[in-house]
C-alpha atoms as a PDB file:
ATOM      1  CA  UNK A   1       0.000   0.000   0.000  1.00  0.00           C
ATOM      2  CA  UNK A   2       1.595   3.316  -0.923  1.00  0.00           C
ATOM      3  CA  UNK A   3       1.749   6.259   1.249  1.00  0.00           C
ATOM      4  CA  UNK A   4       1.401   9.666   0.165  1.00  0.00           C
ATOM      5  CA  UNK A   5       1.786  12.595   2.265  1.00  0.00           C
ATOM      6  CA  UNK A   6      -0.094  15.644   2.247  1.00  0.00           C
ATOM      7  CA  UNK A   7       1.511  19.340   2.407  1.00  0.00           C
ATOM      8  CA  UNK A   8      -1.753  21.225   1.882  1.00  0.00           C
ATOM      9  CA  UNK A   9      -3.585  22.743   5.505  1.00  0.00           C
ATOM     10  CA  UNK A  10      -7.318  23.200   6.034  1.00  0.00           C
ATOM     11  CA  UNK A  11      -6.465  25.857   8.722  1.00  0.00           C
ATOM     12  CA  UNK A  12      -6.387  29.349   7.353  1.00  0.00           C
ATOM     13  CA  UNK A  13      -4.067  31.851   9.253  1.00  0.00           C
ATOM     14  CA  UNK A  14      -4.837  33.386  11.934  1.00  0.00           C
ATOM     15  CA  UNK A  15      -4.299  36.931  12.841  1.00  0.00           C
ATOM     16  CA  UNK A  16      -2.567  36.542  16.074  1.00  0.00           C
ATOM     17  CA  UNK A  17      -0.115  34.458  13.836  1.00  0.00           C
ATOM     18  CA  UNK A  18      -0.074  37.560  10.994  1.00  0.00           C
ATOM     19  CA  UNK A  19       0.797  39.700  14.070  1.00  0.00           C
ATOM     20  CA  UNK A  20       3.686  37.504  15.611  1.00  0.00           C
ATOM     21  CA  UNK A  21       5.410  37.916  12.212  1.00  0.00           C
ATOM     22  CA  UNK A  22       5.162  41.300  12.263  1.00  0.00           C
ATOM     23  CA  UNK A  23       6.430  41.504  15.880  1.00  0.00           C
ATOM     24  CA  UNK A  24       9.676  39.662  14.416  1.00  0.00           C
ATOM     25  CA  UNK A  25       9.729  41.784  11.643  1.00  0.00           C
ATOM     26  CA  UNK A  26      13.249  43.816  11.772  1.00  0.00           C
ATOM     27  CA  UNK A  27      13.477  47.133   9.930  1.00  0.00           C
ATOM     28  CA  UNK A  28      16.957  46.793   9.235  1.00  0.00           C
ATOM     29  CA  UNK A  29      16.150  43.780   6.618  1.00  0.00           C
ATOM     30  CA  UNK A  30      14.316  45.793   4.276  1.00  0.00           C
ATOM     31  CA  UNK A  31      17.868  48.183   3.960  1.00  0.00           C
ATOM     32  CA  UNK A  32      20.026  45.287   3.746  1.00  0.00           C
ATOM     33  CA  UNK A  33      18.198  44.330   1.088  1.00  0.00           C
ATOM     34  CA  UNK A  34      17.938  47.351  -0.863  1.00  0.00           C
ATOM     35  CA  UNK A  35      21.818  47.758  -0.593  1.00  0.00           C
ATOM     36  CA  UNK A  36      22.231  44.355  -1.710  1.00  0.00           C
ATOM     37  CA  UNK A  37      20.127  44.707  -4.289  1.00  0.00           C
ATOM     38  CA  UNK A  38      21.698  48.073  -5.555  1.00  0.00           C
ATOM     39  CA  UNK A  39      25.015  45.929  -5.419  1.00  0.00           C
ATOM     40  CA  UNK A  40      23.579  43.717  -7.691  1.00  0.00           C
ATOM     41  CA  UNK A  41      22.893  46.196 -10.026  1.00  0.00           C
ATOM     42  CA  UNK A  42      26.358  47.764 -10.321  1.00  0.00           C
ATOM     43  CA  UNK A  43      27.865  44.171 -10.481  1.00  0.00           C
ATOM     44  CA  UNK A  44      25.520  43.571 -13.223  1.00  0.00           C
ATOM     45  CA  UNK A  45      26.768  46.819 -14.715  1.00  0.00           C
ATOM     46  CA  UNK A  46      30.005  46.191 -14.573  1.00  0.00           C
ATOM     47  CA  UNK A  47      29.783  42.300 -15.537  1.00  0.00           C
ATOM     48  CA  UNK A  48      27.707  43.960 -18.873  1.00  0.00           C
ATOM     49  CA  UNK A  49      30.815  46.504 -20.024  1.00  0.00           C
ATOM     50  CA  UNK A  50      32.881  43.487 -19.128  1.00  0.00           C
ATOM     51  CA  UNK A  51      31.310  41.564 -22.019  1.00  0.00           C
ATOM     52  CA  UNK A  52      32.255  44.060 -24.452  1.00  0.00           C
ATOM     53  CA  UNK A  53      35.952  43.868 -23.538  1.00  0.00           C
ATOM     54  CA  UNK A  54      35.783  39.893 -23.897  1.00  0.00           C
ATOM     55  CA  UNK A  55      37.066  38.308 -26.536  1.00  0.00           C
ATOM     56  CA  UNK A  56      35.130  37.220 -29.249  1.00  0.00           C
ATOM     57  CA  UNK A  57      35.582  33.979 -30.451  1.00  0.00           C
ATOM     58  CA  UNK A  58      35.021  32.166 -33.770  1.00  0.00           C
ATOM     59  CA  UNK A  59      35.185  28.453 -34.488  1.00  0.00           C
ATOM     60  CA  UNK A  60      35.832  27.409 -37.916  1.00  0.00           C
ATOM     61  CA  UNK A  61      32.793  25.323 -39.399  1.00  0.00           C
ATOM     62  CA  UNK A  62      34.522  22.514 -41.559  1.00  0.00           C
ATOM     63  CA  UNK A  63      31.641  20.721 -42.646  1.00  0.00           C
ATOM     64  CA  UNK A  64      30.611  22.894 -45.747  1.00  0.00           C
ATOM     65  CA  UNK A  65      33.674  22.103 -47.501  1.00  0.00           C
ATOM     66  CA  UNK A  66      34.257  19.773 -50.091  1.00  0.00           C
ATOM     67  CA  UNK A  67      36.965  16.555 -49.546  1.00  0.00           C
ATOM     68  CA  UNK A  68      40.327  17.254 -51.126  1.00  0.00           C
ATOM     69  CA  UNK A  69      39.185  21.122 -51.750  1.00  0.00           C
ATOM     70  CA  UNK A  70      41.661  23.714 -51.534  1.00  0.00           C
ATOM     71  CA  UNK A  71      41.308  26.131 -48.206  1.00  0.00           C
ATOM     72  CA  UNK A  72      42.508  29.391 -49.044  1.00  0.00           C
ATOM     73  CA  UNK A  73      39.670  32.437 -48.356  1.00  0.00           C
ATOM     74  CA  UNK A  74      36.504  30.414 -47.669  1.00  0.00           C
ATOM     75  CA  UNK A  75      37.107  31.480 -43.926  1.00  0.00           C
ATOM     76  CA  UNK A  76      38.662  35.318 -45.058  1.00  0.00           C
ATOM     77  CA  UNK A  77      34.846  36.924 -44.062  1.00  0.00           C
ATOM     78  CA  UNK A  78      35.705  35.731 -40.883  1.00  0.00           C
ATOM     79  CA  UNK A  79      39.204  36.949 -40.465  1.00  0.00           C
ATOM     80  CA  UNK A  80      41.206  34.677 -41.520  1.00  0.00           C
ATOM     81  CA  UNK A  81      42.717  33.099 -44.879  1.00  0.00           C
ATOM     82  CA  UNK A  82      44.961  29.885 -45.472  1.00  0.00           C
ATOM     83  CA  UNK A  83      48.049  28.838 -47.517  1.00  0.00           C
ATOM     84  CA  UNK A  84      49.102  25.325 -48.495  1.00  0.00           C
ATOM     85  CA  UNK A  85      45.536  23.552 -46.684  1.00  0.00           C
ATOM     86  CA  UNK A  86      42.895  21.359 -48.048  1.00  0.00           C
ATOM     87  CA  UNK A  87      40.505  19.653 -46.549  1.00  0.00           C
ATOM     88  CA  UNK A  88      40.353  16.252 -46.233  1.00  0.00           C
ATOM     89  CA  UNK A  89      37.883  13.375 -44.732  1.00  0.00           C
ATOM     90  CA  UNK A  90      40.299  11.291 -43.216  1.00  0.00           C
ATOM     91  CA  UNK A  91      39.820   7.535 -44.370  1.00  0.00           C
ATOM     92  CA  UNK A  92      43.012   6.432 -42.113  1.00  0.00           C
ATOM     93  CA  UNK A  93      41.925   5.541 -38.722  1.00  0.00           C
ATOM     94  CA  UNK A  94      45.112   6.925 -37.351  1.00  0.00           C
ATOM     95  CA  UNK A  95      43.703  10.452 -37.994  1.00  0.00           C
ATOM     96  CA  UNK A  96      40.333  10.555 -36.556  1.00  0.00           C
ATOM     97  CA  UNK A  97      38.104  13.373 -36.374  1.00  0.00           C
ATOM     98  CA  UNK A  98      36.883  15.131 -33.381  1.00  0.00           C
ATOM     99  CA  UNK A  99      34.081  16.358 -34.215  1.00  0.00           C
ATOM    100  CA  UNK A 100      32.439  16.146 -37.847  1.00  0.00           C
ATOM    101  CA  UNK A 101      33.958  14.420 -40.899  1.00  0.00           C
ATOM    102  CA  UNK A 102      35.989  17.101 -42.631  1.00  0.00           C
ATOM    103  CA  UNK A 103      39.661  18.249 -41.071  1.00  0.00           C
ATOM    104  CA  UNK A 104      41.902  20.639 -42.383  1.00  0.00           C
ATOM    105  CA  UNK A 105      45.636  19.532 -43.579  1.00  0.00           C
ATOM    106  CA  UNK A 106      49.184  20.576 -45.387  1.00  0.00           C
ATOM    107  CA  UNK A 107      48.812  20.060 -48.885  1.00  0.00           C
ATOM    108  CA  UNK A 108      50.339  20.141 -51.222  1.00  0.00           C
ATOM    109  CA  UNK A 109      53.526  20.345 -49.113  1.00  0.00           C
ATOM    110  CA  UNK A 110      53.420  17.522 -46.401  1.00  0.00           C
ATOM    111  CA  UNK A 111      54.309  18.890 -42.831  1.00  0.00           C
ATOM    112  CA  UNK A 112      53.312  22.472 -43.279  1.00  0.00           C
ATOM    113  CA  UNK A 113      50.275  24.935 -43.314  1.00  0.00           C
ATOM    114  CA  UNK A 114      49.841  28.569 -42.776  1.00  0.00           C
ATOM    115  CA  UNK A 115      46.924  30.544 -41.517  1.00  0.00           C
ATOM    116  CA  UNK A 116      47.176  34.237 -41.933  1.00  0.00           C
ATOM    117  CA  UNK A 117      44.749  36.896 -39.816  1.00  0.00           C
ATOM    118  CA  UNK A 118      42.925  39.991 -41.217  1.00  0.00           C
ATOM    119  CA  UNK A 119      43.416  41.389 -38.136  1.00  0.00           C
ATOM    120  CA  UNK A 120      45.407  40.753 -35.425  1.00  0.00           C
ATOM    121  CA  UNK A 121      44.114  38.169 -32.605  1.00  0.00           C
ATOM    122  CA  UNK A 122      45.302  37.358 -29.077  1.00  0.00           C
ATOM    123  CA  UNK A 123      44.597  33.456 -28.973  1.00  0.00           C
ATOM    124  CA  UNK A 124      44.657  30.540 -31.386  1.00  0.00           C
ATOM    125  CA  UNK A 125      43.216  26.946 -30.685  1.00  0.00           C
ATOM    126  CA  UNK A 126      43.123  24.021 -32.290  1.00  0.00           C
ATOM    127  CA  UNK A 127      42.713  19.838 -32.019  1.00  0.00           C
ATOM    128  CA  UNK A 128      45.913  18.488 -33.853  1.00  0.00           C
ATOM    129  CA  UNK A 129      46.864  14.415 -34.827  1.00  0.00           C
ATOM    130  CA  UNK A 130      50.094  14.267 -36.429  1.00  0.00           C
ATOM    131  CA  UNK A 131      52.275  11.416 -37.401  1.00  0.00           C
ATOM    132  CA  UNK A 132      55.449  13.428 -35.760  1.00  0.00           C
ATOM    133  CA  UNK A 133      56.829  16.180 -33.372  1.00  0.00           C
ATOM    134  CA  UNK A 134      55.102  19.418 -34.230  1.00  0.00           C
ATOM    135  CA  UNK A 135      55.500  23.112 -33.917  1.00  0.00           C
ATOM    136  CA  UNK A 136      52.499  25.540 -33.902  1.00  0.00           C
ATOM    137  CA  UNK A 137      54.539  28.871 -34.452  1.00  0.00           C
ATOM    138  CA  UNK A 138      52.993  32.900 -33.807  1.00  0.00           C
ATOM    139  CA  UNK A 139      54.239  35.483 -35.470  1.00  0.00           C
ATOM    140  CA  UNK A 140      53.539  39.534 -35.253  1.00  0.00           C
ATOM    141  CA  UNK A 141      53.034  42.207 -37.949  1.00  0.00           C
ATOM    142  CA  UNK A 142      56.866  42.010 -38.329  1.00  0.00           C
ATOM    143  CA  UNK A 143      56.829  38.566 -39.584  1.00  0.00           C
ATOM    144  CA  UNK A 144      59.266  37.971 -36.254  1.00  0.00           C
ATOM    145  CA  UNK A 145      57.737  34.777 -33.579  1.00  0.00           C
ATOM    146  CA  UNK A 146      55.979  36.234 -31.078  1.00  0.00           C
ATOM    147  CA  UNK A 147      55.265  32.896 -29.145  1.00  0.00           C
ATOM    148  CA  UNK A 148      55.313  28.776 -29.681  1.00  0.00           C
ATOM    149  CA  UNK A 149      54.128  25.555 -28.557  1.00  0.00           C
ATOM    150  CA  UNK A 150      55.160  22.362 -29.585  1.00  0.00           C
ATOM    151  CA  UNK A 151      53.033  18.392 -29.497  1.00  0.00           C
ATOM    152  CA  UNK A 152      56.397  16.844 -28.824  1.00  0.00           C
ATOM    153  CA  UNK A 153      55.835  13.440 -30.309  1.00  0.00           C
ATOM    154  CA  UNK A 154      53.308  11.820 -32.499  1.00  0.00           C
ATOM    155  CA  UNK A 155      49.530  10.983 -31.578  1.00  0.00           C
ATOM    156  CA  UNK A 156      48.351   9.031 -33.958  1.00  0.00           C
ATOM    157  CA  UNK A 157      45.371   6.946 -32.931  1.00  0.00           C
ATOM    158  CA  UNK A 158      45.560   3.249 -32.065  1.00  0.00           C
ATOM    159  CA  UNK A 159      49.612   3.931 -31.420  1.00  0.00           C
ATOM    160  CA  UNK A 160      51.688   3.332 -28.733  1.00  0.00           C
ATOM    161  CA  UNK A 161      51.731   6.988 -28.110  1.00  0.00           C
ATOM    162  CA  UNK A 162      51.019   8.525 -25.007  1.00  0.00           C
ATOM    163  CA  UNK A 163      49.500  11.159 -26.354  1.00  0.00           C
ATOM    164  CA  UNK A 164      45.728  10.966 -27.580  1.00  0.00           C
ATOM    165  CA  UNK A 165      44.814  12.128 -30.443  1.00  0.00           C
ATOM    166  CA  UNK A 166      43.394  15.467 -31.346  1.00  0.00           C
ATOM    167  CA  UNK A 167      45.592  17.244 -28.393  1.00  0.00           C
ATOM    168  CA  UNK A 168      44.678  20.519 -28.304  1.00  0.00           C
ATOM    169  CA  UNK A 169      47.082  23.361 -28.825  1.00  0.00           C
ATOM    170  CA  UNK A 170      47.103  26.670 -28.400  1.00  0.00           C
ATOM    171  CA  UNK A 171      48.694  29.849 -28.352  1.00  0.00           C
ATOM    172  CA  UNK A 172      48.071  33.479 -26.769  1.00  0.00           C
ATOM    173  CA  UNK A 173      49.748  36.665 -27.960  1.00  0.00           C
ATOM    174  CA  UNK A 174      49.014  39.988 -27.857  1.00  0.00           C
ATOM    175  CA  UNK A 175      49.001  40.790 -31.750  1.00  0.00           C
ATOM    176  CA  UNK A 176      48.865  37.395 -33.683  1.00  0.00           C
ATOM    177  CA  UNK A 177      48.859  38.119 -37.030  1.00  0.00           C
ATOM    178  CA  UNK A 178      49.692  34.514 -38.539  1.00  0.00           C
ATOM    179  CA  UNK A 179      50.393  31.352 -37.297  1.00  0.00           C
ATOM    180  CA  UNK A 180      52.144  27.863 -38.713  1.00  0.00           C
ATOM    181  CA  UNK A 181      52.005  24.482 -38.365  1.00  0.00           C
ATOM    182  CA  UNK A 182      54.972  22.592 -39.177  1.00  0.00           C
ATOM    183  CA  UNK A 183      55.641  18.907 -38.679  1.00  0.00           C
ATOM    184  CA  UNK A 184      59.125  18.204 -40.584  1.00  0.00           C
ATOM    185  CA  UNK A 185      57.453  16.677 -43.734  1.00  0.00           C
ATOM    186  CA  UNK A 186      55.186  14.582 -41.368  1.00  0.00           C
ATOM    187  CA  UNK A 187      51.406  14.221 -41.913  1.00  0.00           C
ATOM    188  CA  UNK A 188      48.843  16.077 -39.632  1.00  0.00           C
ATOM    189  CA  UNK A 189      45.413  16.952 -39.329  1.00  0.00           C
ATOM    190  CA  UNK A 190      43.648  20.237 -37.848  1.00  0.00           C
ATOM    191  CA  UNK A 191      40.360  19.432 -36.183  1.00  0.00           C
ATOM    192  CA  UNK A 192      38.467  22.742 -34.197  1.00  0.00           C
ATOM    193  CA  UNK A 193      40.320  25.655 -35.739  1.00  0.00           C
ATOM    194  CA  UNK A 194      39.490  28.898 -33.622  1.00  0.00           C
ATOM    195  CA  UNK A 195      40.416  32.324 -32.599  1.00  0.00           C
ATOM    196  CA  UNK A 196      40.155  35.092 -30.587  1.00  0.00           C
ATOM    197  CA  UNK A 197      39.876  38.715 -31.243  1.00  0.00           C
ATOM    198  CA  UNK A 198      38.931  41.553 -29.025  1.00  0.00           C
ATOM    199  CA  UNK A 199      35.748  43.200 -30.143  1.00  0.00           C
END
């Protein structure tokens, strides 16, 4: 037999009760309240004109291009244009996808692929499996590195590597105006290409 409980009341209150409350009632709660509420509000503020300041980010959408098509400006309305990239639906296992079917990689030089901004950005992120070590390299207006980081060995999938693949990597700059991949004449894949700009 199943229980159920009740939380409704068939008394209604009574006045002595309305009056006890009242009794308890402390002026001081309705100022701490306004206060904290008019905290609120300038948090809010300020958390708003923080938004603008944050910045924006944009994710490269991979699935609207074609296998084996060249990559140069389909991305330039977004900011940013590529040199020596096609895309690719891997049919290797050892270079799965993240996320999707189509992946970005050097060709037709093996090992190498360029991605050059519009404007400058502060951050650069993306998944890479490569069959080698690999740089991802930042450079400034000047052409000169800015900053580096490096997947240090291959990460191919169902390898002895202790790496998994599609490792993220990223870099952050102040003024990134281009950025390279290179693995040595290796094979790699980009999965998740994105970016940062302030705006």
């Amino acid at each position: 037999m199943l229980k159920q409980a009740c939380l409704q009341s068939d008394q209604q209150p009574k006045f002595e009760d309305q009056k006890l409350m009242l009794d308890n009632f402390d002026i001081r709660d309705i100022h701490n309240q306004m206060v904290h509420s008019s905290l609120q509000s300038q948090m809010h503020t300020a958390l708003d004109s923080e938004k603008v300041a944050r910045p924006k980010s944009i994710n490269l959408n991979m699935e609207d291009l074609k296998c084996f098509e060249v990559v140069k400006d389909q991305y330039q309305k977004l900011g940013v244009v590529f040199d020596n990239c096609i895309a690719i639906q891997p049919s290797n296992p050892a270079f799965p996808t993240k996320s999707g079917l189509m992946v970005l990689m050097g060709a037709p030089k093996d090992g190498y692929l360029e991605a050059t901004f519009l404007q400058p950005v502060q951050f650069v992120s993306a998944l890479v499996t490569s069959s080698q070590r690999l740089v991802l390299s930042a450079y400034n207006c000047d052409r000169q590195l800015s900053t580096q980081t490096v997947l240090p060995a291959a990460n191919l999938a169902n390898s002895d590597s202790a790496l998994p693949p599609n490792t993220q990597l990223s870099l952050r700059a102040d003024e990134i105006y281009s950025v390279t991949f290179c693995a040595f004449d290796g094979q790699f894949t980009i999965d998740e290409f994105s970016f940062c700009l302030l705006g």
